[in-house]
N, C-alpha and C. Protein backbone atom coordinates (compact mmCIF):
# COMPACT_ATOMS: atom_id res chain seq x y z
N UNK A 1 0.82 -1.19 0.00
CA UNK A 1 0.00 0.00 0.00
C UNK A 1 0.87 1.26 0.00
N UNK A 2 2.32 1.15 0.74
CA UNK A 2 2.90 2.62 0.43
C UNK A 2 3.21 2.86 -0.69
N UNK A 3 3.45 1.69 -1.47
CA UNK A 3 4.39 1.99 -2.80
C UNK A 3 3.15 2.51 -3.51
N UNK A 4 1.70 1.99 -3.43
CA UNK A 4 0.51 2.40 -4.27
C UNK A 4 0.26 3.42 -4.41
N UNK A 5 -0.04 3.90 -3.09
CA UNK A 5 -0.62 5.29 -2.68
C UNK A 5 -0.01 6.51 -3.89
N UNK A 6 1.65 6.92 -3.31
CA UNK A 6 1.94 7.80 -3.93
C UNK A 6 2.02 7.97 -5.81
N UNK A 7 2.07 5.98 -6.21
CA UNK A 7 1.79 5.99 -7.77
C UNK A 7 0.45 6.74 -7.78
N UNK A 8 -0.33 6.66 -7.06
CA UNK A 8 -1.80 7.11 -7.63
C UNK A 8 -2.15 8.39 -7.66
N UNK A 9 -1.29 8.90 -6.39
CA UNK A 9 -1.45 10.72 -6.27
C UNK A 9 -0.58 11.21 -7.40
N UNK A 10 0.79 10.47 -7.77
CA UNK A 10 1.51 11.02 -9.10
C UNK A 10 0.99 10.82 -10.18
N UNK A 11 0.20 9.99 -10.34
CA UNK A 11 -0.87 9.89 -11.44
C UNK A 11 -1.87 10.84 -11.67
N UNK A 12 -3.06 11.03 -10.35
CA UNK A 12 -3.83 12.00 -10.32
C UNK A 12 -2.77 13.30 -10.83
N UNK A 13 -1.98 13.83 -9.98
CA UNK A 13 -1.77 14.86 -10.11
C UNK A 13 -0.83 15.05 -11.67
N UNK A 14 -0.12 14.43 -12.02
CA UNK A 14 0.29 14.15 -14.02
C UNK A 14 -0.87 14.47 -14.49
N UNK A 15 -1.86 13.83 -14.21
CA UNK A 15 -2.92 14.17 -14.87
C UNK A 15 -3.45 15.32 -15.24
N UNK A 16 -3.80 16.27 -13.64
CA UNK A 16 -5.00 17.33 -13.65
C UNK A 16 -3.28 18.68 -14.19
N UNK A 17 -2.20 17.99 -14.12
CA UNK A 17 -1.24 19.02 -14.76
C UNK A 17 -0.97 18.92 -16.37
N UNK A 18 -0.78 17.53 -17.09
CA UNK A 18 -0.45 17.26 -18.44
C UNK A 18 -2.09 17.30 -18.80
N UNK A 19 -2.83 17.01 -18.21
CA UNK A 19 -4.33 16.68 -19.20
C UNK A 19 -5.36 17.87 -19.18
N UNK A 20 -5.02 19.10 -18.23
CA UNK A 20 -6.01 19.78 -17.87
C UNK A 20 -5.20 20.92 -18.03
N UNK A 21 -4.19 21.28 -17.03
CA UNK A 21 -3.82 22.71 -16.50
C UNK A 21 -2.81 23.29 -18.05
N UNK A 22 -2.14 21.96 -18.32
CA UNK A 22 -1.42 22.73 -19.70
C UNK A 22 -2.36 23.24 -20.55
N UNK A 23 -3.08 21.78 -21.36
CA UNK A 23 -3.91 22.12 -22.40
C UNK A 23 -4.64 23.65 -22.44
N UNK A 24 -5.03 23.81 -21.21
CA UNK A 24 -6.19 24.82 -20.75
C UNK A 24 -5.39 26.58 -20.94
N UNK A 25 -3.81 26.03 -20.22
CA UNK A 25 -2.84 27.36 -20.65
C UNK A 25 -2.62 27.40 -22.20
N UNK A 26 -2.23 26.57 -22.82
CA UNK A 26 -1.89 26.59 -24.15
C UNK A 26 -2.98 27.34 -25.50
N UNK A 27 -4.13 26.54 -24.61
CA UNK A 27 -5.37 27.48 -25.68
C UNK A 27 -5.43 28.57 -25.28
N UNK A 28 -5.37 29.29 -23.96
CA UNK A 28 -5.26 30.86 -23.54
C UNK A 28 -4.53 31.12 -24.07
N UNK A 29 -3.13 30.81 -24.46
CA UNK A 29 -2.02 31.87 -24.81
C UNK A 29 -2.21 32.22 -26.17
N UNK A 30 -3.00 30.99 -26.72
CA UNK A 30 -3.33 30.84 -28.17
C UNK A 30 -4.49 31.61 -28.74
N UNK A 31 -5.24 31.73 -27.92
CA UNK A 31 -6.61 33.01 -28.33
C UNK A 31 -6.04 34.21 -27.87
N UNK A 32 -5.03 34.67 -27.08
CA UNK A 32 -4.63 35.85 -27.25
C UNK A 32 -3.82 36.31 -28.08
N UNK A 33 -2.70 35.45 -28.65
CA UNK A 33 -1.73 35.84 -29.38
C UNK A 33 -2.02 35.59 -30.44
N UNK A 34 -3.19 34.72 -31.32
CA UNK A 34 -3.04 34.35 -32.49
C UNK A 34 -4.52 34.01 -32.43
N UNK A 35 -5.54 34.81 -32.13
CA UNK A 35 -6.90 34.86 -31.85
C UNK A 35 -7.96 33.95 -33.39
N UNK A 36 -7.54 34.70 -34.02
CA UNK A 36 -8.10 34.51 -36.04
C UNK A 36 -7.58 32.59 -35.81
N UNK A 37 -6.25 32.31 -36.05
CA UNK A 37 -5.97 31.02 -36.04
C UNK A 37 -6.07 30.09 -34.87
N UNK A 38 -6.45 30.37 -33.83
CA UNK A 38 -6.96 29.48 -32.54
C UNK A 38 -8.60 28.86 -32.93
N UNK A 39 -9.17 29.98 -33.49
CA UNK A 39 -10.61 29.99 -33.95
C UNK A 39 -10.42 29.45 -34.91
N UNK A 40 -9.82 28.62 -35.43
CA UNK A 40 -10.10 28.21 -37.09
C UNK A 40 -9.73 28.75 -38.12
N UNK A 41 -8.95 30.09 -37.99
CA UNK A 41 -8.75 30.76 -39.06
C UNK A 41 -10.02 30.93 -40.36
N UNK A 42 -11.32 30.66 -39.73
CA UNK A 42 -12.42 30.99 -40.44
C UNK A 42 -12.52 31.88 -41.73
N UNK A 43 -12.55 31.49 -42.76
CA UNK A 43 -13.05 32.50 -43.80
C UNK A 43 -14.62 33.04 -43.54
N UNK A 44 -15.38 34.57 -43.41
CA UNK A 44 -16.53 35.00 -43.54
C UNK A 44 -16.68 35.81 -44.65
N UNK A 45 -18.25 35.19 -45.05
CA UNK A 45 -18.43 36.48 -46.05
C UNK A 45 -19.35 36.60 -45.94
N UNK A 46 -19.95 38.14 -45.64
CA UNK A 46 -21.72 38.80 -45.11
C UNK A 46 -21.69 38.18 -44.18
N UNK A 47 -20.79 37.97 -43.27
CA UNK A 47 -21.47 37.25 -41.45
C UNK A 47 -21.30 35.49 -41.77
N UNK A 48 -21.29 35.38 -42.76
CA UNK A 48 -21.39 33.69 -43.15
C UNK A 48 -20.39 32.78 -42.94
N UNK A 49 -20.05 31.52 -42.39
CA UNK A 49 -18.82 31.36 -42.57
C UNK A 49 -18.84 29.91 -44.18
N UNK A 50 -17.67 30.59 -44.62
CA UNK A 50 -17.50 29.74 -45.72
C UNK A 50 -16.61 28.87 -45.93
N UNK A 51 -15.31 28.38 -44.75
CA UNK A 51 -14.50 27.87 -44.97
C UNK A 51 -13.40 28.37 -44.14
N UNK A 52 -12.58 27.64 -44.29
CA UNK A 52 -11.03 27.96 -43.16
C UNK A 52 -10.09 28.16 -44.15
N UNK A 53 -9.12 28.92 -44.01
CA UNK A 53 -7.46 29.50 -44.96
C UNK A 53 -6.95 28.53 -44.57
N UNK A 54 -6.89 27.52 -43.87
CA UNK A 54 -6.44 26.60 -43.65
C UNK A 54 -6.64 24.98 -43.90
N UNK A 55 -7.96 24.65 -44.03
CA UNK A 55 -8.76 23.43 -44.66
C UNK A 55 -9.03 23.51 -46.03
N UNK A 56 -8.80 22.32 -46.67
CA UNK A 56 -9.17 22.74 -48.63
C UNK A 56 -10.44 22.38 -48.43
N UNK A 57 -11.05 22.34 -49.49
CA UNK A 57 -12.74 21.92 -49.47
C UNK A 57 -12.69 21.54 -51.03
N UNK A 58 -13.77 21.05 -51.45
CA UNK A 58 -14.20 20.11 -52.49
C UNK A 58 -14.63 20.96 -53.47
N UNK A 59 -13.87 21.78 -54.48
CA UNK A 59 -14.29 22.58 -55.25
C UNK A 59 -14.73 21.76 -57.02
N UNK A 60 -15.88 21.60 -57.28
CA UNK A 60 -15.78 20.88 -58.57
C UNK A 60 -16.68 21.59 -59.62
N UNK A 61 -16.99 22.84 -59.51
CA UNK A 61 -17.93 23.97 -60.39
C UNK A 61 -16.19 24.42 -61.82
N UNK A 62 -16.80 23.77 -62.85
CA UNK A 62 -15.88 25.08 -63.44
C UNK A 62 -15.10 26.08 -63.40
N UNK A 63 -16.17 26.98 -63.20
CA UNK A 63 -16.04 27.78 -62.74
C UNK A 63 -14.87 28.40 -61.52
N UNK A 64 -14.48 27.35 -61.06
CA UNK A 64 -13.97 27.88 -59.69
C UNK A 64 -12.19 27.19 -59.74
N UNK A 65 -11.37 27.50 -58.66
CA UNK A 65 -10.37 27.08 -59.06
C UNK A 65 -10.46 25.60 -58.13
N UNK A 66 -9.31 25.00 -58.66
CA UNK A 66 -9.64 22.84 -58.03
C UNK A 66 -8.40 22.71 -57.28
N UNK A 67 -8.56 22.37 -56.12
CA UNK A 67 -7.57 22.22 -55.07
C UNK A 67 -7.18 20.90 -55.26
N UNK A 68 -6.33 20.12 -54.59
CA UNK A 68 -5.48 18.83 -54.44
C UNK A 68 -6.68 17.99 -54.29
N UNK A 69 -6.75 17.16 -55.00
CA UNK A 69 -7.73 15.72 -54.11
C UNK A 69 -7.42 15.30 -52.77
N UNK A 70 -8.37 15.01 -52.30
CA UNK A 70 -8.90 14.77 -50.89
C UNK A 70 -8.84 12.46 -50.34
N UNK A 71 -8.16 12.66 -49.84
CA UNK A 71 -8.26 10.79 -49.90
C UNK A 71 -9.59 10.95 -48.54
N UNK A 72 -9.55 12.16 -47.51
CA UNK A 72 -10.79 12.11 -46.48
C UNK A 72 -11.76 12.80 -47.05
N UNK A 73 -12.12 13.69 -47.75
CA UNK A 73 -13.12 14.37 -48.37
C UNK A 73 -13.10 15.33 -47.61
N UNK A 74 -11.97 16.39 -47.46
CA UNK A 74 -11.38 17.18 -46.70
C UNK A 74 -11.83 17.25 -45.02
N UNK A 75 -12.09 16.20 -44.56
CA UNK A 75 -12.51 16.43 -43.21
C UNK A 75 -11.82 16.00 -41.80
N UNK A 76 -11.96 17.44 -41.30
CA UNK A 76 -10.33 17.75 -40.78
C UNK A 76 -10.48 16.44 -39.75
N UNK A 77 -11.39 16.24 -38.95
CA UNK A 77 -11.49 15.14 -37.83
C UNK A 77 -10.30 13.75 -38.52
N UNK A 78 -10.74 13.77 -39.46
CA UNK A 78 -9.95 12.38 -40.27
C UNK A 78 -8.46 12.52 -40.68
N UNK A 79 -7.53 13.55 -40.63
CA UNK A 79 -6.98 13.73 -41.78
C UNK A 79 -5.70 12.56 -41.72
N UNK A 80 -5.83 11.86 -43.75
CA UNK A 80 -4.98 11.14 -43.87
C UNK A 80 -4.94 11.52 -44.87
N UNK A 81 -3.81 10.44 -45.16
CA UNK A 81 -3.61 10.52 -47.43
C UNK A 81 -4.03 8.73 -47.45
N UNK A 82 -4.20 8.22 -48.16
CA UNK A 82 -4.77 7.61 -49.20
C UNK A 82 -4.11 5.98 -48.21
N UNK A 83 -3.08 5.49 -48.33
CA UNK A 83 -2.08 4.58 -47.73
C UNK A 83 -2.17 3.86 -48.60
N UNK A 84 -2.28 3.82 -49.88
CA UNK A 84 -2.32 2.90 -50.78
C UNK A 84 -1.28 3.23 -51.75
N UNK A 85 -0.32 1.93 -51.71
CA UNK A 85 1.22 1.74 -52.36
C UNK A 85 1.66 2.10 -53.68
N UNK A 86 2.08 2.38 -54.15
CA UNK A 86 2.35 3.20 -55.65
C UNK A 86 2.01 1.95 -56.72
N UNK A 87 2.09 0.63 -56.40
CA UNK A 87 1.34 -0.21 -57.08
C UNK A 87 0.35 -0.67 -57.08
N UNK A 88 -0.35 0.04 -56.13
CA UNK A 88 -1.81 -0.54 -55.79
C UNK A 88 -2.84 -0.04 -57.35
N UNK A 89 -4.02 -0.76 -57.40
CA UNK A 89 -4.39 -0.88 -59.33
C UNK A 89 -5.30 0.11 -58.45
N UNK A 90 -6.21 0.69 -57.12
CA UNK A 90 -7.23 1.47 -57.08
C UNK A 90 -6.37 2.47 -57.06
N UNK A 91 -4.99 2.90 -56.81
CA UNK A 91 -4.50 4.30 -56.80
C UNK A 91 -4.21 4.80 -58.15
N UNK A 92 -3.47 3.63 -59.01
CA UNK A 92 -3.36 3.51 -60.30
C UNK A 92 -4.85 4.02 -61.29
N UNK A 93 -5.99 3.02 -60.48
CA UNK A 93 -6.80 3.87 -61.71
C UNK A 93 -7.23 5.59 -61.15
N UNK A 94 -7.42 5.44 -59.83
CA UNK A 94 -7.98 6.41 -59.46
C UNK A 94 -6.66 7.88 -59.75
N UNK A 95 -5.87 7.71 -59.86
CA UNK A 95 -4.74 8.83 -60.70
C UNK A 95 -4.91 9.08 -62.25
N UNK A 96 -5.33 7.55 -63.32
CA UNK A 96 -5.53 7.49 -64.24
C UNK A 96 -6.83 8.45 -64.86
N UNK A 97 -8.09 8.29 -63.82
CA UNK A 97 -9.33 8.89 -63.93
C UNK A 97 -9.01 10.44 -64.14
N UNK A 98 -7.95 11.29 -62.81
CA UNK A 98 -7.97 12.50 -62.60
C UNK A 98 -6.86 12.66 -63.52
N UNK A 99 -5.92 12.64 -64.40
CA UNK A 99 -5.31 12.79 -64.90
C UNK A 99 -5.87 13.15 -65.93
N UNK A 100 -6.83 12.20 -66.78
CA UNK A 100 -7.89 12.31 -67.71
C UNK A 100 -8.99 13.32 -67.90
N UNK A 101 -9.10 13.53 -66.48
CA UNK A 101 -10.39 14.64 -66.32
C UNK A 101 -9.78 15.94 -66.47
N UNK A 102 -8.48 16.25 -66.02
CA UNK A 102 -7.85 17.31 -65.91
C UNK A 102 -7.44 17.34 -67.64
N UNK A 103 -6.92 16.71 -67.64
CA UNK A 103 -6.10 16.90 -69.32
C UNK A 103 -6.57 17.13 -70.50
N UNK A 104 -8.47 16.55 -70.37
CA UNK A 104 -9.64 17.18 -71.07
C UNK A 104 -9.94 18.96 -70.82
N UNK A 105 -9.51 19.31 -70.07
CA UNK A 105 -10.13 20.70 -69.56
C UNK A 105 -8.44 21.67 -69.97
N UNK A 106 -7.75 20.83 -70.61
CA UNK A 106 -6.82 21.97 -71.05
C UNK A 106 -5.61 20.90 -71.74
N UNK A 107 -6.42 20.47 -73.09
CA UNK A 107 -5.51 19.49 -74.08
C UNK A 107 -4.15 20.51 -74.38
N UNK A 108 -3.22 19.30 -74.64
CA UNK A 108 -2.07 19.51 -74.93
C UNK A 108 -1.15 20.02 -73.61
N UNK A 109 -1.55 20.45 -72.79
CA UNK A 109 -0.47 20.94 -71.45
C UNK A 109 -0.49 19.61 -70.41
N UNK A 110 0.44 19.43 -70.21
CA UNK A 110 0.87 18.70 -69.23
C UNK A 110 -0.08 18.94 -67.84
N UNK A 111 -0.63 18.10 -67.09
CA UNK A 111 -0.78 18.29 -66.11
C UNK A 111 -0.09 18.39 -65.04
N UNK A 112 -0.38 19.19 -63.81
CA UNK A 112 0.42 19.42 -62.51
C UNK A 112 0.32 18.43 -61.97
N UNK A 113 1.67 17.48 -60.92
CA UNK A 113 1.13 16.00 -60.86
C UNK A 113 0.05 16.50 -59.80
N UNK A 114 0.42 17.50 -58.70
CA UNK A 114 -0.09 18.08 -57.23
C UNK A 114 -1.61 17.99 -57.35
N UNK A 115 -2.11 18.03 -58.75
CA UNK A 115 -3.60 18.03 -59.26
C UNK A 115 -4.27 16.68 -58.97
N UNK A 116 -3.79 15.62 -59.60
CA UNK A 116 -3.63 14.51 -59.43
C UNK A 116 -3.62 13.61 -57.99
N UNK A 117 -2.88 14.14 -57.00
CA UNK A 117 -2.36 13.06 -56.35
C UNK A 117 -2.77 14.32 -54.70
N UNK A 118 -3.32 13.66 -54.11
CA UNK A 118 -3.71 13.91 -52.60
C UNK A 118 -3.00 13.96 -51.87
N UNK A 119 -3.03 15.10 -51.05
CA UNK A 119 -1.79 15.77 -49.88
C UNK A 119 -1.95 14.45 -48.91
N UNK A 120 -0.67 14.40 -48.14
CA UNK A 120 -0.40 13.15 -47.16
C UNK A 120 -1.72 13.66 -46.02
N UNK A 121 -2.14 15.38 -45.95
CA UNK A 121 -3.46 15.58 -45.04
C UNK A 121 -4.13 15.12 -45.70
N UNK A 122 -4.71 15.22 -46.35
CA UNK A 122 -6.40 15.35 -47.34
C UNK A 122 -6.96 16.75 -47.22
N UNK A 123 -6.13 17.79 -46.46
CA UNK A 123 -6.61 18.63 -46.20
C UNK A 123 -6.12 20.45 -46.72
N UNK A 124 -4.80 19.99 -48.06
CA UNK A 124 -4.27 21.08 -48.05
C UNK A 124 -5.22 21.73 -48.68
N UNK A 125 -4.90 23.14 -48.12
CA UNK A 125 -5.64 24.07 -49.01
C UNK A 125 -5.12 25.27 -50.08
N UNK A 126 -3.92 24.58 -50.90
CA UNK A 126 -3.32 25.64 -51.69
C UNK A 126 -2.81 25.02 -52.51
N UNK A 127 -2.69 25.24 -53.63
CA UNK A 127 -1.95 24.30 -55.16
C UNK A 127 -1.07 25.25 -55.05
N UNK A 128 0.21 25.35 -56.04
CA UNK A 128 1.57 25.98 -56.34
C UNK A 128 0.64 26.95 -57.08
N UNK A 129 1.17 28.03 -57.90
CA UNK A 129 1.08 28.37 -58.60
C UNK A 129 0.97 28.02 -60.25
N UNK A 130 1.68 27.26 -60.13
CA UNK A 130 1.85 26.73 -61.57
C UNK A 130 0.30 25.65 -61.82
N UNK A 131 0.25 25.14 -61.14
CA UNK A 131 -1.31 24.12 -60.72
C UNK A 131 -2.56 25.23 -60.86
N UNK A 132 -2.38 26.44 -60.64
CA UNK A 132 -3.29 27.96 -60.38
C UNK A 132 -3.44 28.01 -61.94
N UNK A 133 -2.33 28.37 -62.96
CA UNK A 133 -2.02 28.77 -63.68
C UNK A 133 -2.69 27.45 -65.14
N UNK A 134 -2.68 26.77 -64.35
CA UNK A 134 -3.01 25.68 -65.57
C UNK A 134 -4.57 25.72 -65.65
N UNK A 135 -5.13 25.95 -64.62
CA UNK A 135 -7.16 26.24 -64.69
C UNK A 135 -7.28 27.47 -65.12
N UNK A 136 -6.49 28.40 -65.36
CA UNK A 136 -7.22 30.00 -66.16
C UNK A 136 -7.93 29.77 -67.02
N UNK A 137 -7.81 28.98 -68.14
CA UNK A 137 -8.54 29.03 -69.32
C UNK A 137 -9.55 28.50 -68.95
N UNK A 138 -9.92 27.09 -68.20
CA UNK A 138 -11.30 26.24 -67.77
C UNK A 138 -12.07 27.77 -66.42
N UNK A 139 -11.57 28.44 -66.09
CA UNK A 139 -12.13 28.97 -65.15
C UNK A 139 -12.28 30.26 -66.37
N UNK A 140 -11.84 30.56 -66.51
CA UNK A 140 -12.52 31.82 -67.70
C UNK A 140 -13.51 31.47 -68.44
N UNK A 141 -13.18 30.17 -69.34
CA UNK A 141 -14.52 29.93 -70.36
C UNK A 141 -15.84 29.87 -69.41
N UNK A 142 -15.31 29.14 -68.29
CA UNK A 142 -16.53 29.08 -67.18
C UNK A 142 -17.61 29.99 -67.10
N UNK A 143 -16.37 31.55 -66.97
CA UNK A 143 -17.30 32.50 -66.48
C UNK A 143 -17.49 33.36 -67.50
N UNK A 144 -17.09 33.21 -68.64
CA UNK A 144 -17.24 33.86 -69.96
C UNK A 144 -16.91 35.15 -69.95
N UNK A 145 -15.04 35.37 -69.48
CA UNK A 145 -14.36 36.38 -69.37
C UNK A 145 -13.03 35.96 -69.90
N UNK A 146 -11.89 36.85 -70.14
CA UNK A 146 -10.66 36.77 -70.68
C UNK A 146 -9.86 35.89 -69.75
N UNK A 147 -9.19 35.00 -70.12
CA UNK A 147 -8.23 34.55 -69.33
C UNK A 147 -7.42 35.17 -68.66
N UNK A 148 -7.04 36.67 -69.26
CA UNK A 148 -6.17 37.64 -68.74
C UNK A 148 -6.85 37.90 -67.29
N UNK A 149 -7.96 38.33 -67.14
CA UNK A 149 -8.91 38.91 -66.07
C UNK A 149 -8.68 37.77 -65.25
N UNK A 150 -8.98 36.06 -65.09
CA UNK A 150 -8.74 35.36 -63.80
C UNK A 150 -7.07 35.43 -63.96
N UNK A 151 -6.69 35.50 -64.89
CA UNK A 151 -4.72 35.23 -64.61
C UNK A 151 -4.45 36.43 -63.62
N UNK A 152 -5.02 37.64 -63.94
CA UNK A 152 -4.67 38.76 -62.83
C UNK A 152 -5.23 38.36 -61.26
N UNK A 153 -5.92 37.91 -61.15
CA UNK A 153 -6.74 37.66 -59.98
C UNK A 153 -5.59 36.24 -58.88
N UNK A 154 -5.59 35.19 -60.27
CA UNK A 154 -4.87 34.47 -59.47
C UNK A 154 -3.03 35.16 -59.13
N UNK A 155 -2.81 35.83 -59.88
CA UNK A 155 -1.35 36.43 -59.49
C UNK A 155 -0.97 37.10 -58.56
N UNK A 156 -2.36 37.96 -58.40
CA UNK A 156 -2.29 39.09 -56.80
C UNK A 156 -2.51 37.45 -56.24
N UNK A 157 -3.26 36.71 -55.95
CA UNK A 157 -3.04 35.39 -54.44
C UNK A 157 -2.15 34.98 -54.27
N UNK A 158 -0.83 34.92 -55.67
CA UNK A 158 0.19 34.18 -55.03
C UNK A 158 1.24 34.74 -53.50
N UNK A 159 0.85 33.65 -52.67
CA UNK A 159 2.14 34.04 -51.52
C UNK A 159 2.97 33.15 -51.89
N UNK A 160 4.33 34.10 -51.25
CA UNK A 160 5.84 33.80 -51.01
C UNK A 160 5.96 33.16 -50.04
N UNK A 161 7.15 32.54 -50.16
CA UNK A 161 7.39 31.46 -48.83
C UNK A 161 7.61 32.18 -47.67
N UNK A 162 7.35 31.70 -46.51
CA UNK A 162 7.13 32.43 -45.03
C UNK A 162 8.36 33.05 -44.96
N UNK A 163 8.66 33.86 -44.58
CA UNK A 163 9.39 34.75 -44.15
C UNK A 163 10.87 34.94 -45.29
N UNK A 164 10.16 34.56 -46.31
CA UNK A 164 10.83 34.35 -47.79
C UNK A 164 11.70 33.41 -47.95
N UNK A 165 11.84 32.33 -46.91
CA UNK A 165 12.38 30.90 -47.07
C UNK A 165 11.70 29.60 -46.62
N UNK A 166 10.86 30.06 -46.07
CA UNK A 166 10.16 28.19 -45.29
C UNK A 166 9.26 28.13 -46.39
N UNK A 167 8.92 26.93 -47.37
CA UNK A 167 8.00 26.65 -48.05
C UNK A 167 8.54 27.01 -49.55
N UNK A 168 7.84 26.77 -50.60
CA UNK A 168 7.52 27.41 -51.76
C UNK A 168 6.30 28.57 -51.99
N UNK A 169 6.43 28.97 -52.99
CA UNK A 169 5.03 30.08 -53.63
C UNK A 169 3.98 29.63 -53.48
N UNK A 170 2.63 29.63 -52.74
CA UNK A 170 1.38 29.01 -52.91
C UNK A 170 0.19 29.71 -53.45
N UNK A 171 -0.82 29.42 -53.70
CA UNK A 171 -2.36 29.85 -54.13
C UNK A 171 -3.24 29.04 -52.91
N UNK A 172 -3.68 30.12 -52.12
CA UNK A 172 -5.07 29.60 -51.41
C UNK A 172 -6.27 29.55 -51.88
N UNK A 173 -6.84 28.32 -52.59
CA UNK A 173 -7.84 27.94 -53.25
C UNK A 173 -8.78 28.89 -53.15
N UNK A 174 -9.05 28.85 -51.65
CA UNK A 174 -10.64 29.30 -51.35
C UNK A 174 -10.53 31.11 -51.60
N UNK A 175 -9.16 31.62 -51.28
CA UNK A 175 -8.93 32.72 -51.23
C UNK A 175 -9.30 33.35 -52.96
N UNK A 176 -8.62 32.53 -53.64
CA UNK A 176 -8.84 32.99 -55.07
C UNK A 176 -10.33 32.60 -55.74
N UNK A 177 -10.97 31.70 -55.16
CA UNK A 177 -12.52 31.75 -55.64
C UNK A 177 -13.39 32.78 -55.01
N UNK A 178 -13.67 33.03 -53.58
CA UNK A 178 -13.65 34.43 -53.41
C UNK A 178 -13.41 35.74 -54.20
N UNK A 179 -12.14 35.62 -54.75
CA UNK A 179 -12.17 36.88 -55.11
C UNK A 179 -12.73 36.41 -56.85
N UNK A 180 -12.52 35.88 -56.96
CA UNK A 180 -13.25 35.22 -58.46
C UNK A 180 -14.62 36.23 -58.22
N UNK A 181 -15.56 35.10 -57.02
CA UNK A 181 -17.07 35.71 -56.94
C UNK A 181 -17.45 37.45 -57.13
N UNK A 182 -15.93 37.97 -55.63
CA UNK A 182 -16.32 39.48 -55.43
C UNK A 182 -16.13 39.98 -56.98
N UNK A 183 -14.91 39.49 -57.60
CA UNK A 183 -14.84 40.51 -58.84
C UNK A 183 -15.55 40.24 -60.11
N UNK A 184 -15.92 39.17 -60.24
CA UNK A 184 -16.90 38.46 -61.18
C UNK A 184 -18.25 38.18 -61.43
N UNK A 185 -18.47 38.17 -60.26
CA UNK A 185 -19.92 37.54 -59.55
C UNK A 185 -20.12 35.72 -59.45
N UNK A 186 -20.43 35.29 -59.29
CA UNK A 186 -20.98 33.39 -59.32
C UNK A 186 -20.24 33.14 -60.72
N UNK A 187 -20.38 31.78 -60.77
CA UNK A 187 -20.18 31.47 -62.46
C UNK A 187 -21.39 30.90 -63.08
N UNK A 188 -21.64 31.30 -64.24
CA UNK A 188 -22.77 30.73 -64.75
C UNK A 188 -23.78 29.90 -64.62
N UNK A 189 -22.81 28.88 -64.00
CA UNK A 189 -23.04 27.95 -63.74
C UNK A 189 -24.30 27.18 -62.75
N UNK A 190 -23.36 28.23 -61.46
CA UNK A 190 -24.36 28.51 -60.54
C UNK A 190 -25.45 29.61 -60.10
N UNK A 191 -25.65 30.21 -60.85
CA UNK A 191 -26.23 31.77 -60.92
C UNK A 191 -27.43 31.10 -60.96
């Protein structure tokens, strides 16, 4: 019983310190210092919320720009990639399918593989630029405007790598369909 006792109070008390008192400091320090990204980094528009700068979502309108495939169907509770082996025949066709679908919507250019093939999250929410750059024409005919007009739109989104070295150049999906809507209005599609 002596040796018990104090395992159990070092237990209790590990506990109400690693399971309670940190966690509980860590989210305080985190809604004060970084309030927008503690909350989700929420995208709103008119009071609405439409999405996180941080979660991709399932964009498949024309019209709009197409983020990385999703192996969870972007849902953050889940996030994985796919775990299926570079020889597996369902990754094989299922690359074969999107390769196809993409390469119809802008013959003769190479596709971006990043288009193709699902972030190890399921959850990124930004293609390169060059992946941005390859939907202008399917997102213009969409909205029955110049390619020039979305190429400007997607060029102001591109960010630089953090602090101009961690990362590469990105496009935030949701960020550039947004401004698609504000400067465009809907796409045809959905109007």
């Amino acid at each position: 019983m002596r040796t018990i006792r104090p395992a159990l109070v070092l237990l209790a008390l590990f506990t109400l310190v690693c399971g309670v008192a940190y966690p509980l400091a860590v989210t305080a320090a985190a809604r004060v210092a970084w309030p927008r990204q503690a909350a989700g980094s929420v995208v709103r528009v008119d009071g609405r919320a439409v999405g996180s700068a941080l979660i991709g979502q399932a964009f498949t309108d024309p019209g709009y720009l197409w983020g990385r495939p999703s192996a969870t169907g972007y849902d953050a509770r889940t996030s994985a990639g796919t775990n299926l082996g570079p020889r597996d025949p369902r990754l094989v066709a299922a690359l074969t399918e999107r390769a196809g679908a993409l390469a119809a919507t802008a013959p003769g250019r190479p596709v971006p593989v990043e288009l193709i093939t699902a972030s190890a999250s399921g959850l990124d929410p930004h293609v390169s630029p060059a992946a941005a750059r390859f939907q202008i024409d399917r997102v213009a005919a969409a909205r029955g405007v110049a390619p020039a007009t979305v190429a400007a739109i997607v060029e102001a989104a591109v960010e630089l790598p953090t602090l101009g070295v961690f990362g590469a150049p990105r496009v935030n999906v949701l960020a550039v369909n947004l401004a698609l809507d504000r400067r465009l209005g809907p796409p045809r599609a959905v109007q």
